[in-house]
Protein backbone atom coordinates (compact mmCIF):
# COMPACT_ATOMS: atom_id res chain seq x y z
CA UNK A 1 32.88 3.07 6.97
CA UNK A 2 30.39 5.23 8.85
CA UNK A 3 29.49 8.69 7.83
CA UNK A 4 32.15 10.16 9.81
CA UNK A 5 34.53 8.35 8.12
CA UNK A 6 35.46 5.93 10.70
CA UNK A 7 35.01 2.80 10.38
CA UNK A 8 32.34 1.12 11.82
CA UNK A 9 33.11 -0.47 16.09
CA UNK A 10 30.00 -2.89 15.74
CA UNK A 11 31.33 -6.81 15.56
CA UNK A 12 31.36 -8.12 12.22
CA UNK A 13 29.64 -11.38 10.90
CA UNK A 14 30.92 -14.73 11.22
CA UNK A 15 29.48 -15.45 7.77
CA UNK A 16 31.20 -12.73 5.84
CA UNK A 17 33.13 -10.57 8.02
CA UNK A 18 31.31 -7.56 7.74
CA UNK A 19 28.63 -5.73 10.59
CA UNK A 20 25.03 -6.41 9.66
CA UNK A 21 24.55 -2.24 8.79
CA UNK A 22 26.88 -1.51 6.64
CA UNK A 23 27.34 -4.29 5.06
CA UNK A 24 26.83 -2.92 1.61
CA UNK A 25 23.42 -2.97 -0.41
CA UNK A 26 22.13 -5.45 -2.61
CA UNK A 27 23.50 -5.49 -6.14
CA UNK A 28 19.91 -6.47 -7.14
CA UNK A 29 18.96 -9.20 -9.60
CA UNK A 30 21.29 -9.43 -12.97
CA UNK A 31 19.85 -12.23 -14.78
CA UNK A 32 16.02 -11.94 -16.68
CA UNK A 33 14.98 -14.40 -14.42
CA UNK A 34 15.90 -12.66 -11.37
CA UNK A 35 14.55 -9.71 -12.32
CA UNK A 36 10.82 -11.00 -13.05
CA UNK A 37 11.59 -13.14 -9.83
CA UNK A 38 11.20 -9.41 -8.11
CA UNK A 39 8.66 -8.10 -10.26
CA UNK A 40 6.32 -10.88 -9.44
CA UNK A 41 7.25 -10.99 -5.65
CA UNK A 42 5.11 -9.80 -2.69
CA UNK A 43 5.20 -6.80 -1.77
CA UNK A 44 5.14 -4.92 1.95
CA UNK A 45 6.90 -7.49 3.68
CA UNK A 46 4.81 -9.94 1.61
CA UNK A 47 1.20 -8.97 2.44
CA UNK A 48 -0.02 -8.05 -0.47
CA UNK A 49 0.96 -9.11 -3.96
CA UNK A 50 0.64 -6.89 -7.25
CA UNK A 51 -3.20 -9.02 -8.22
CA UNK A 52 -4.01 -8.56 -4.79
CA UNK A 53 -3.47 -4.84 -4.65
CA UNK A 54 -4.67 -4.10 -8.43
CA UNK A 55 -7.84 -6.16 -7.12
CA UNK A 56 -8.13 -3.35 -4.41
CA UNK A 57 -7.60 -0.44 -6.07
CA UNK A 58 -10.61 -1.85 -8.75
CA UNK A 59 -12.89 -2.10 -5.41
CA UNK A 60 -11.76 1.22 -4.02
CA UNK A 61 -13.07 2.71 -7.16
CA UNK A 62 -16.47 0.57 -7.29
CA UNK A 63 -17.05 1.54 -4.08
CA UNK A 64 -16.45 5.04 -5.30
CA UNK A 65 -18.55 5.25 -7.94
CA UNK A 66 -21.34 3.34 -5.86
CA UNK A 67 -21.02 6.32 -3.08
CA UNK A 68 -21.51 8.56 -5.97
CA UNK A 69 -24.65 7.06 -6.82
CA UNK A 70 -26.07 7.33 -3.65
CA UNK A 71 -25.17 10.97 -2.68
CA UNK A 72 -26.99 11.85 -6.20
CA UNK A 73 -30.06 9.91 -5.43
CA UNK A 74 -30.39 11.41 -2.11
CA UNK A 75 -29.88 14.79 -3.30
CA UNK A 76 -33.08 13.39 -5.88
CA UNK A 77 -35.03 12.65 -3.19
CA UNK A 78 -34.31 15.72 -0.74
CA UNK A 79 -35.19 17.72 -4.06
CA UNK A 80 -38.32 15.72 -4.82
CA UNK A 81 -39.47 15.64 -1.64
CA UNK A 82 -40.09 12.32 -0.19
CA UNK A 83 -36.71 12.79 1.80
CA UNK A 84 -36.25 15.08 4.64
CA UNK A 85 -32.94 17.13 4.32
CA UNK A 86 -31.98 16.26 8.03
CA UNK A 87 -33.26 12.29 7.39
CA UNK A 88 -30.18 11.08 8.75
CA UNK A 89 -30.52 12.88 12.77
CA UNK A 90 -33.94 11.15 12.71
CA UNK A 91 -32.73 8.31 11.55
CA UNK A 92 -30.10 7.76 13.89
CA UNK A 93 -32.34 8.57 16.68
């Protein structure tokens, strides 16, 4: 049935008689297997798994912490004097 009520005019399946978009969603996993099956799968469409993206987010906030560092010993060195506040236009130059 669409959401008009009617039902739906596409062909259905050969395999089980039913059109490919409203065929019904997935009951999900009912066993404990199944269900750590899905925990431990890959994620966005199997790009990235959960180490891989835990592995990120710990770099994302080393790199963080490391930009941190930087911007404090640069405001240091503006303050102390060896550094010119506009270092970076000459720099670039």
């Amino acid at each position: 049935m669409r959401c008009r009520g009617a039902a739906c005019q596409r062909p259905a399946n050969r395999k089980n008689g039913r059109c490919r978009l409203q065929s019904g969603v997935s009951t999900s996993a009912k066993t404990e297997e199944g269900r750590a099956q899905i925990l431990a799968a890959n994620l966005r469409n199997g790009k990235f798994n959960k180490d891989e993206l835990e592995e990120r987010r710990e770099n994302v906030a080393r790199g963080q912490e490391i930009r941190k560092e930087l911007r404090q010993m640069e405001r240091e060195l503006i303050a102390g004097g060896p550094l010119n506040k506009h270092w970076r236009d000459s720099f670039l130059s």
